[in-house]
Protein backbone atom coordinates (compact mmCIF):
# COMPACT_ATOMS: atom_id res chain seq x y z
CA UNK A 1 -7.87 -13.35 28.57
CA UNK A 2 -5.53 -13.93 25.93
CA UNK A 3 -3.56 -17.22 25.14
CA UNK A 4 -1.36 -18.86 22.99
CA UNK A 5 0.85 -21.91 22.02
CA UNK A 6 4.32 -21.28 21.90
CA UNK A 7 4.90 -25.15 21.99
CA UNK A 8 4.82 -24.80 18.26
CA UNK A 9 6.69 -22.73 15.67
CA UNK A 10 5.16 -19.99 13.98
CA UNK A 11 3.36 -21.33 11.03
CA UNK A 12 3.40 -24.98 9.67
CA UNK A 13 3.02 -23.79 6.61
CA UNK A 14 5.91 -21.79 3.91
CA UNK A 15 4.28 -18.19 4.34
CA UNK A 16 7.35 -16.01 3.01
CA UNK A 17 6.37 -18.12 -0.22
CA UNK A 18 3.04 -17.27 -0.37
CA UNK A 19 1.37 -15.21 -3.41
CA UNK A 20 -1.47 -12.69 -3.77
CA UNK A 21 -4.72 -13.14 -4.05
CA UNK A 22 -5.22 -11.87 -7.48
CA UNK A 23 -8.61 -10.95 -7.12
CA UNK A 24 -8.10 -7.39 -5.04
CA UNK A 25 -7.55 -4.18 -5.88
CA UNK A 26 -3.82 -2.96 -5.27
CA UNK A 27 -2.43 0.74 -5.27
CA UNK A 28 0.27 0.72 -7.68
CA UNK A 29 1.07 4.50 -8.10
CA UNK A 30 0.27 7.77 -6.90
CA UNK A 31 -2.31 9.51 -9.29
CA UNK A 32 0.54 12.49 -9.30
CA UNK A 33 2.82 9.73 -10.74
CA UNK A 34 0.77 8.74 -13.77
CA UNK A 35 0.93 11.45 -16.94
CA UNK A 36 1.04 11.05 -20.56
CA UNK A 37 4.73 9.37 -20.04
CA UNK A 38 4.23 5.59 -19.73
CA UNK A 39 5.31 3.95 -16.10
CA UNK A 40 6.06 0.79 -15.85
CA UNK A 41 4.99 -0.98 -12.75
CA UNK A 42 5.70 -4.56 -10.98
CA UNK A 43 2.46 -6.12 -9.49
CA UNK A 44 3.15 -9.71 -8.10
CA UNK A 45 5.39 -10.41 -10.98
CA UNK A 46 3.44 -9.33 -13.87
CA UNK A 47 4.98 -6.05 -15.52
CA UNK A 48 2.28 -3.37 -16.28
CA UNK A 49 2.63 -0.30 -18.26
CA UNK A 50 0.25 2.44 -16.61
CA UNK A 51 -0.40 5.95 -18.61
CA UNK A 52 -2.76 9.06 -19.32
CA UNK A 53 -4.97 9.39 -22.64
CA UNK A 54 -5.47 12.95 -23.63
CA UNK A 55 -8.85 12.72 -22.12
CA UNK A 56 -6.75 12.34 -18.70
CA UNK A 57 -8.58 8.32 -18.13
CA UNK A 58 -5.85 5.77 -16.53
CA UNK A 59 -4.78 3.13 -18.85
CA UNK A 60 -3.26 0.01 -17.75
CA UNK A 61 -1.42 -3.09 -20.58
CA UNK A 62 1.25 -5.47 -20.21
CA UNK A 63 4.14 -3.73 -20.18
CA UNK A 64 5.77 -5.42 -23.26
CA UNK A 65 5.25 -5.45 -27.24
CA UNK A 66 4.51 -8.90 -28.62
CA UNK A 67 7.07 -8.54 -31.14
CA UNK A 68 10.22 -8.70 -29.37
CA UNK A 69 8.74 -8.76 -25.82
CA UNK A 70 10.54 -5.15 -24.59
CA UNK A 71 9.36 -2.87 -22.41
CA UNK A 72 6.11 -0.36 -23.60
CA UNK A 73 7.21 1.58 -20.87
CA UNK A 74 10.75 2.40 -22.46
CA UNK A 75 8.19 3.81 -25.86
CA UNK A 76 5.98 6.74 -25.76
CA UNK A 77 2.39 7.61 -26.26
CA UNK A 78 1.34 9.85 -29.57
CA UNK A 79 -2.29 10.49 -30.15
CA UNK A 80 -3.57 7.80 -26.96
CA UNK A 81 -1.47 5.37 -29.09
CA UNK A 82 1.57 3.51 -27.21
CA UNK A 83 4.35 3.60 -29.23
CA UNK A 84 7.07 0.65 -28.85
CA UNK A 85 10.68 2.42 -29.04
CA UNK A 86 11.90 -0.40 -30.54
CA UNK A 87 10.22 -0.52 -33.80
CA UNK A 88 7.69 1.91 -33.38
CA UNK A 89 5.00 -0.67 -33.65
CA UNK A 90 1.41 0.97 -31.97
CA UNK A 91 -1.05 -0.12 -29.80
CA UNK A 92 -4.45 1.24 -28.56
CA UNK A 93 -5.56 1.23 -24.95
CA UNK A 94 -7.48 -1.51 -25.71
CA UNK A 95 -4.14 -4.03 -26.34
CA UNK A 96 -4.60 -4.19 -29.99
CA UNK A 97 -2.15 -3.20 -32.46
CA UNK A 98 -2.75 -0.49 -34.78
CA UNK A 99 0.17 0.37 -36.67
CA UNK A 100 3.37 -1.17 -37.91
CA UNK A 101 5.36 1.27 -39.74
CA UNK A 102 7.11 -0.67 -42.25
CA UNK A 103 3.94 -2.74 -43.12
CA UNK A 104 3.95 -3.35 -46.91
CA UNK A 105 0.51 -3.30 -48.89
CA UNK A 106 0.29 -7.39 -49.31
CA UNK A 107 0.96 -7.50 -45.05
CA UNK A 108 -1.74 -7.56 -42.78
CA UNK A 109 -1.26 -6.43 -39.12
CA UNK A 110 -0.32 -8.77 -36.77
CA UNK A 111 -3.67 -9.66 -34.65
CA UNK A 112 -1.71 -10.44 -31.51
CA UNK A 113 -3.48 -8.52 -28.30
CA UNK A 114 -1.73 -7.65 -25.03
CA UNK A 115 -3.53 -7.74 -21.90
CA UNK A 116 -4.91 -5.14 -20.08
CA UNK A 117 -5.73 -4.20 -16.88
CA UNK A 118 -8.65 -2.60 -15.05
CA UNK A 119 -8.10 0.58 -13.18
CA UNK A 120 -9.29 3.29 -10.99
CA UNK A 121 -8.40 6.39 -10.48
CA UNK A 122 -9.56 7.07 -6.16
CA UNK A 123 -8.64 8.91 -3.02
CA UNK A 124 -5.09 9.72 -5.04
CA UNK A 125 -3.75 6.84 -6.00
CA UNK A 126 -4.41 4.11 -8.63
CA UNK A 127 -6.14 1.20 -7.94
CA UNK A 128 -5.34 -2.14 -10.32
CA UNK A 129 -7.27 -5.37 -10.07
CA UNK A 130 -4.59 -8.15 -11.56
CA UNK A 131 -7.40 -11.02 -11.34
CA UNK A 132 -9.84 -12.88 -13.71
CA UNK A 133 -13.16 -12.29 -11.57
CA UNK A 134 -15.32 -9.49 -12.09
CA UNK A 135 -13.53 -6.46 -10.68
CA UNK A 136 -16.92 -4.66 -9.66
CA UNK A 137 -17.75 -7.81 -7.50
CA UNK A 138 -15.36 -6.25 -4.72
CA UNK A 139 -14.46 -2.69 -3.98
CA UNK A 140 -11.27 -1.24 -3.44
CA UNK A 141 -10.09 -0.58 0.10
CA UNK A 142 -10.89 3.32 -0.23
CA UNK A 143 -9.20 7.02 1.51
CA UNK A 144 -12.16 9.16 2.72
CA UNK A 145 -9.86 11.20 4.65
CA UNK A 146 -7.77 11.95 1.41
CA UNK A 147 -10.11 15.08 0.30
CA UNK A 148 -11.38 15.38 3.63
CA UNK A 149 -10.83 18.73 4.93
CA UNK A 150 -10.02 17.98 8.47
CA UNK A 151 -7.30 15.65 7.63
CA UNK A 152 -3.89 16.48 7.25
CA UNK A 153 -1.55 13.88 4.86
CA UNK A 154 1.66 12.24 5.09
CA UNK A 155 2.90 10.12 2.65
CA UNK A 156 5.68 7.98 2.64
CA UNK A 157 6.86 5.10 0.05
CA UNK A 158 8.02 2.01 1.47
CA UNK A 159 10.72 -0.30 -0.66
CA UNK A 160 11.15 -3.08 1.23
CA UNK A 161 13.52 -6.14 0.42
CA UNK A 162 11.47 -8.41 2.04
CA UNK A 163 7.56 -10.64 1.27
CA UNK A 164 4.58 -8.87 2.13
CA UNK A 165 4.57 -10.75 4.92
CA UNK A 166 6.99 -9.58 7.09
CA UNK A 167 5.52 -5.86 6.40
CA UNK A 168 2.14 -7.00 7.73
CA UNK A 169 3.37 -8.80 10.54
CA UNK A 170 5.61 -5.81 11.55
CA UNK A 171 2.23 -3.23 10.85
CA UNK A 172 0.17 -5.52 13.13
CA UNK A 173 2.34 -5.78 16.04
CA UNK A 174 2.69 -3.17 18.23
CA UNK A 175 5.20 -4.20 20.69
CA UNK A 176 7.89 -3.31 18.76
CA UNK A 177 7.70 0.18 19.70
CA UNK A 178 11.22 -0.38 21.68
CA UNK A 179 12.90 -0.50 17.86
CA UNK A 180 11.50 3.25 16.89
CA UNK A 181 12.05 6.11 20.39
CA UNK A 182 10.99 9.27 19.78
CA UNK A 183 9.64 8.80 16.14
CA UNK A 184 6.59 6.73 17.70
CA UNK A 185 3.43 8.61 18.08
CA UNK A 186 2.39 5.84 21.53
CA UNK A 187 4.17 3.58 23.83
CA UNK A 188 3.31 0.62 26.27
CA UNK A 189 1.00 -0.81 23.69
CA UNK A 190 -1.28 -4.13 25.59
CA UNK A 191 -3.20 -6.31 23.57
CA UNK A 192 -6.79 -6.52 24.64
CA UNK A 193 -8.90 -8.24 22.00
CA UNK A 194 -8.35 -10.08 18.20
CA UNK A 195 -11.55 -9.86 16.33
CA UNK A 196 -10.91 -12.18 13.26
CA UNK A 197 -13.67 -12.29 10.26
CA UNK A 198 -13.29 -13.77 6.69
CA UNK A 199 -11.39 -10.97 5.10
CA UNK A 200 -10.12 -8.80 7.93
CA UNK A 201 -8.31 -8.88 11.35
CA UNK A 202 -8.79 -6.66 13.88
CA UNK A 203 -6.45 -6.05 16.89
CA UNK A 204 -6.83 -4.45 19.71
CA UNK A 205 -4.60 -2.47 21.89
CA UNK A 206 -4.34 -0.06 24.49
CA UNK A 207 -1.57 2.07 24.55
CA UNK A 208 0.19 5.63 25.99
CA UNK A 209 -0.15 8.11 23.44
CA UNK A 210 2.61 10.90 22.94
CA UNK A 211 0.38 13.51 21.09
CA UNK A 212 -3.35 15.31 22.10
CA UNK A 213 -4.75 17.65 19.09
CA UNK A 214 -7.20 19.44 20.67
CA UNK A 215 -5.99 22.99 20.54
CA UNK A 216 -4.34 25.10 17.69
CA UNK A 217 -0.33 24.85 19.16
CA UNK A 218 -0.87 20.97 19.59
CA UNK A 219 0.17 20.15 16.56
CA UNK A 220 3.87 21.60 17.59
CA UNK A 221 4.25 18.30 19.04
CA UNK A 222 5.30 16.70 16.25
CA UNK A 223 7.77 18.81 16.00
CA UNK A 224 9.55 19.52 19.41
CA UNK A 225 9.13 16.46 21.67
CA UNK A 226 9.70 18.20 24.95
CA UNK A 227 5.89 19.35 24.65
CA UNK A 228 4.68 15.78 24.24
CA UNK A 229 2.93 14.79 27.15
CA UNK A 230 1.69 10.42 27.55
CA UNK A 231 -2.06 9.75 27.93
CA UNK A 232 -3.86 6.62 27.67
CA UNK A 233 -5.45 6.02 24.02
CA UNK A 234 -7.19 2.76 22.34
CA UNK A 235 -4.52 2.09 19.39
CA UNK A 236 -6.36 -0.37 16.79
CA UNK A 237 -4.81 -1.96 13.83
CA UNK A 238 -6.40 -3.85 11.31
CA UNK A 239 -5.70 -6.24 8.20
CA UNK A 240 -8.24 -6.04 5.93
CA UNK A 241 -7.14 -7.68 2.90
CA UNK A 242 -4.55 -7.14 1.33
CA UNK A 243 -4.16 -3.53 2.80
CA UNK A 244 -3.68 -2.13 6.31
CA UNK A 245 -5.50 0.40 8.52
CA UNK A 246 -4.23 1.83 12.24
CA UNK A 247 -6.42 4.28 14.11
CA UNK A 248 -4.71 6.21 17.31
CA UNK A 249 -7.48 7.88 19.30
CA UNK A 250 -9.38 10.31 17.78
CA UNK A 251 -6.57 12.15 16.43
CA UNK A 252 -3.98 9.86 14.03
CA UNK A 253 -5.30 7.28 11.24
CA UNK A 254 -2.47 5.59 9.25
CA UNK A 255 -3.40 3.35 6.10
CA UNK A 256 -0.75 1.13 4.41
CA UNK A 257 -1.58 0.22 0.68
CA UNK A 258 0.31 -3.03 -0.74
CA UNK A 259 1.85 -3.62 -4.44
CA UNK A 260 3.64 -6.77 -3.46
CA UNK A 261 6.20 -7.33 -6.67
CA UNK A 262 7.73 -10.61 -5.70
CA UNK A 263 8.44 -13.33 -3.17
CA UNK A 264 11.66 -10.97 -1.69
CA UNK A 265 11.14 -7.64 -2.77
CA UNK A 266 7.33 -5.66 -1.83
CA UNK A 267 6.63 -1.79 -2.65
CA UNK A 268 3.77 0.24 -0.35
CA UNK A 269 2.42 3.72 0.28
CA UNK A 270 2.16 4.68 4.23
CA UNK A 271 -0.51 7.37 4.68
CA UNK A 272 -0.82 9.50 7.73
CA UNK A 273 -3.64 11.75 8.46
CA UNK A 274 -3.72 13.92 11.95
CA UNK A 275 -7.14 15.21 12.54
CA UNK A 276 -8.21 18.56 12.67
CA UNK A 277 -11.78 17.73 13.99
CA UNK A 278 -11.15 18.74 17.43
CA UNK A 279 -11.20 22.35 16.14
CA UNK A 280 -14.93 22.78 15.53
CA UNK A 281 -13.90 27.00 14.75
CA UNK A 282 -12.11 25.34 12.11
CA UNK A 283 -15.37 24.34 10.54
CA UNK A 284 -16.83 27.05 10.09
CA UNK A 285 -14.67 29.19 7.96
CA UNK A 286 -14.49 29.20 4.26
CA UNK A 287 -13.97 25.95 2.14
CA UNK A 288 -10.96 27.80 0.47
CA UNK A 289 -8.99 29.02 3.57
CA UNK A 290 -9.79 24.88 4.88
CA UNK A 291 -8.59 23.74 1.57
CA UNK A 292 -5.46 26.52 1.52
CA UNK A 293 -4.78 24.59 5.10
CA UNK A 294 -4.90 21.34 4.48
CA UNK A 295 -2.79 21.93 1.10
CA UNK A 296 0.06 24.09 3.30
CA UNK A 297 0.42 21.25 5.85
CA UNK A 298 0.79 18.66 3.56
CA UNK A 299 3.73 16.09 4.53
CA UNK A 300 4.26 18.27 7.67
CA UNK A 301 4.41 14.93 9.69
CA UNK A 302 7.20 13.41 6.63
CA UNK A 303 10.26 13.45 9.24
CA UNK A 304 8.30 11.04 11.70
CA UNK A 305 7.17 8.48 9.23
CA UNK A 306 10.48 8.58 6.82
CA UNK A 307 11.93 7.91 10.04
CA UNK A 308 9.50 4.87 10.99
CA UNK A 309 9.65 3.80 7.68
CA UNK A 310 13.37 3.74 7.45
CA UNK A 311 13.91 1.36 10.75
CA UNK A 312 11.28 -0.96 9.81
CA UNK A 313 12.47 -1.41 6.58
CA UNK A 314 15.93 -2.12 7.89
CA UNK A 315 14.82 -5.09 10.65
CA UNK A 316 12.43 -6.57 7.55
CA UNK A 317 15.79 -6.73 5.78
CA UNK A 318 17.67 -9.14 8.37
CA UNK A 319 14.44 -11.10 8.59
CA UNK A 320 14.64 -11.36 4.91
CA UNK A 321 18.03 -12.18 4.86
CA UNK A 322 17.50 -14.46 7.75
CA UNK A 323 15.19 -16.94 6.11
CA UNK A 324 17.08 -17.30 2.88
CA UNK A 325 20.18 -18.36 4.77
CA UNK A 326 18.34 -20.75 6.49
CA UNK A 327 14.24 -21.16 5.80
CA UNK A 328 14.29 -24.00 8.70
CA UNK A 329 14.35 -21.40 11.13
CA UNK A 330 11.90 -21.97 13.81
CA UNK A 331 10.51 -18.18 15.16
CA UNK A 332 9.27 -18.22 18.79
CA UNK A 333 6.42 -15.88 18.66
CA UNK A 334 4.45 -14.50 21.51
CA UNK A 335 2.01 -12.57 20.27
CA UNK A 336 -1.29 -14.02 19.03
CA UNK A 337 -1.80 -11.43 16.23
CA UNK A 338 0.50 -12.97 14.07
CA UNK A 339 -0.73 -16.40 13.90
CA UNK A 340 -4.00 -15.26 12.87
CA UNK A 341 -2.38 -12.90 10.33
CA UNK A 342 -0.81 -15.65 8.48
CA UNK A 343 -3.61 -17.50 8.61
CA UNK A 344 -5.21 -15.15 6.61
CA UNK A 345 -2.27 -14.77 4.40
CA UNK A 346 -2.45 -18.64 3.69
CA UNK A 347 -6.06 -18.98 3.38
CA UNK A 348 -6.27 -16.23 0.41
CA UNK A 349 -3.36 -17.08 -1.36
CA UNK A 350 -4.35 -20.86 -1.67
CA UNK A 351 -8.35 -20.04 -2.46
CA UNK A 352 -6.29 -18.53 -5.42
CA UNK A 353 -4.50 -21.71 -5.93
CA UNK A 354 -6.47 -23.08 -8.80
CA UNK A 355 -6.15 -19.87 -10.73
């Protein structure tokens, strides 16, 4: 049976204050957004400059030139060199600088180095580690389903005016279904069990699902509601830090991938994939007509999620907005997820405290 204290406000602790753990990998762009064209990118404060080499490798720098401190990202890239645009100064993916153009012959180059970054390139997205550890001593979260061929993709940026709190509180709560009507894939959601380990949270619900793929026309639910039909369905979230993961049946998987920017202000990619491996005829016809599938339907669920996306976004606002009128605040919660999610919050961003 589940219990809780709600003699108590929610935390004792200030968790819309609390930072990253630095020591994570965080999705920070969409490999589609990432070319020869620097892109400049805000991870927990810390401005990064993310671009292709000719050989097609992800580079990541400070985004700013040591000169005059302005943006690397405003510059371009000639011959895998970043070019400022302020004074053309040049610098090598390694953060040293190569070339000043008005050096004179009695001036030696300036041996300042920017930082940089490392990256990977997985699953469709790019993965940045912003800490001092050893980035191969932990592995990024990961999206089998991404070049799966029975999963279908929907993908939907979040820009939310809010800490990455209030994101993964909203993501692990799933009784605020009343906010969303018909762009919900469940309803009724009851939570049955919190499994909590050192770097994860796993909740537990039951729930009435609107959608069954198991035959070619189901997945004209998504489209025209009137064919949607409830059935019961184990929904399960998780928080596995710092990124999210939702499974609904066999059918619906969602992932949420974090680039918090600041205490008020916290970018992430939604991913939906609806399964295709109730069709087991599907299987067994050629990898190109699977791949020519799963390519077509791409996004074909984009409606739904904007939509989900777009009302969440809105409430984390006012909660937002809420706090900085008046931090003091005491919220009354009820459900037992939450506590445990800020605990996590709190324990990772103060083991980074000494940083």
């Amino acid at each position: 049976m589940l219990t809780t204290n709600n003699s108590n406000p929610t935390t004792n602790f200030n968790i819309r204050t609390c930072g990253i753990n630095p020591n994570h990998w965080y999705v920070v762009a969409r490999s589609n957004e990432v070319k020869n064209k620097p892109l400049g990118i805000t991870l927990w404060k810390q401005k990064i400059v993310l671009f292709r080499d000719e050989t097609g490798n992800i580079c990541a720098l400070e985004d700013r030139c040591p000169h005059r401190q302005v943006k690397l990202s405003s510059g371009k890239l000639i011959n895998n060199q970043l070019e400022c645009v302020y004074h053309g100064w040049k610098f090598l993916s390694t953060g040293v600088c190569i070339s000043v153009p008005y050096l004179t012959a009695k001036q030696k180059l300036p041996s300042c180095k920017i930082r940089t970054y490392p990256v990977k390139e997985l699953d469709g997205f790019i993965w940045l580690f912003p800490g001092k550890n050893d980035p191969e001593s932990i592995a990024p979260l990961g999206i089998p389903e991404w070049e799966h061929l029975n999963y279908i993709a929907t993908v939907s940026l979040i820009e939310c005016p809010g800490h990455y709190s209030y994101l993964i509180e909203n993501l692990m709560d799933m009784y605020h279904g009343h906010l969303h009507d018909n762009y919900q894939a469940w309803a009724a959601a009851s939570l049955e069990k919190i499994e909590v380990k050192e770097n994860r949270i796993d909740a537990h619900y039951q729930a009435q699902s609107y959608y069954k793929i198991d035959k070619i026309w189901s997945i004209s639910q998504l489209f025209f509601p009137a064919l949607r039909r409830l059935h019961p369905e184990p929904l399960n979230v998780s928080y596995i830090y710092p990124h999210w993961l939702s499974t609904l049946g066999n059918d619906f998987k969602i992932y949420c991938l974090f680039c918090p920017v600041n205490e008020t202000y916290t970018r992430a990619y939604l991913i939906h994939f609806t399964s295709l491996n109730a069709f087991w005829r599907l299987h067994k016809l050629p990898i190109w007509f699977r791949k020519f599938i799963k390519n077509s339907l791409f996004g074909s669920a984009q409606k739904l999620l904007d939509g989900l996306v777009e009302q969440d976004i809105a409430m984390i606002a006012e909660e937002q907005q809420a706090y900085l009128e008046n931090p003091q605040l005491r919220n009354y919660e009820l459900n037992p997820v939450i506590s445990r999610v800020q605990k996590l919050i709190q324990t990772f961003s103060l083991s980074d405290s000494g940083r």
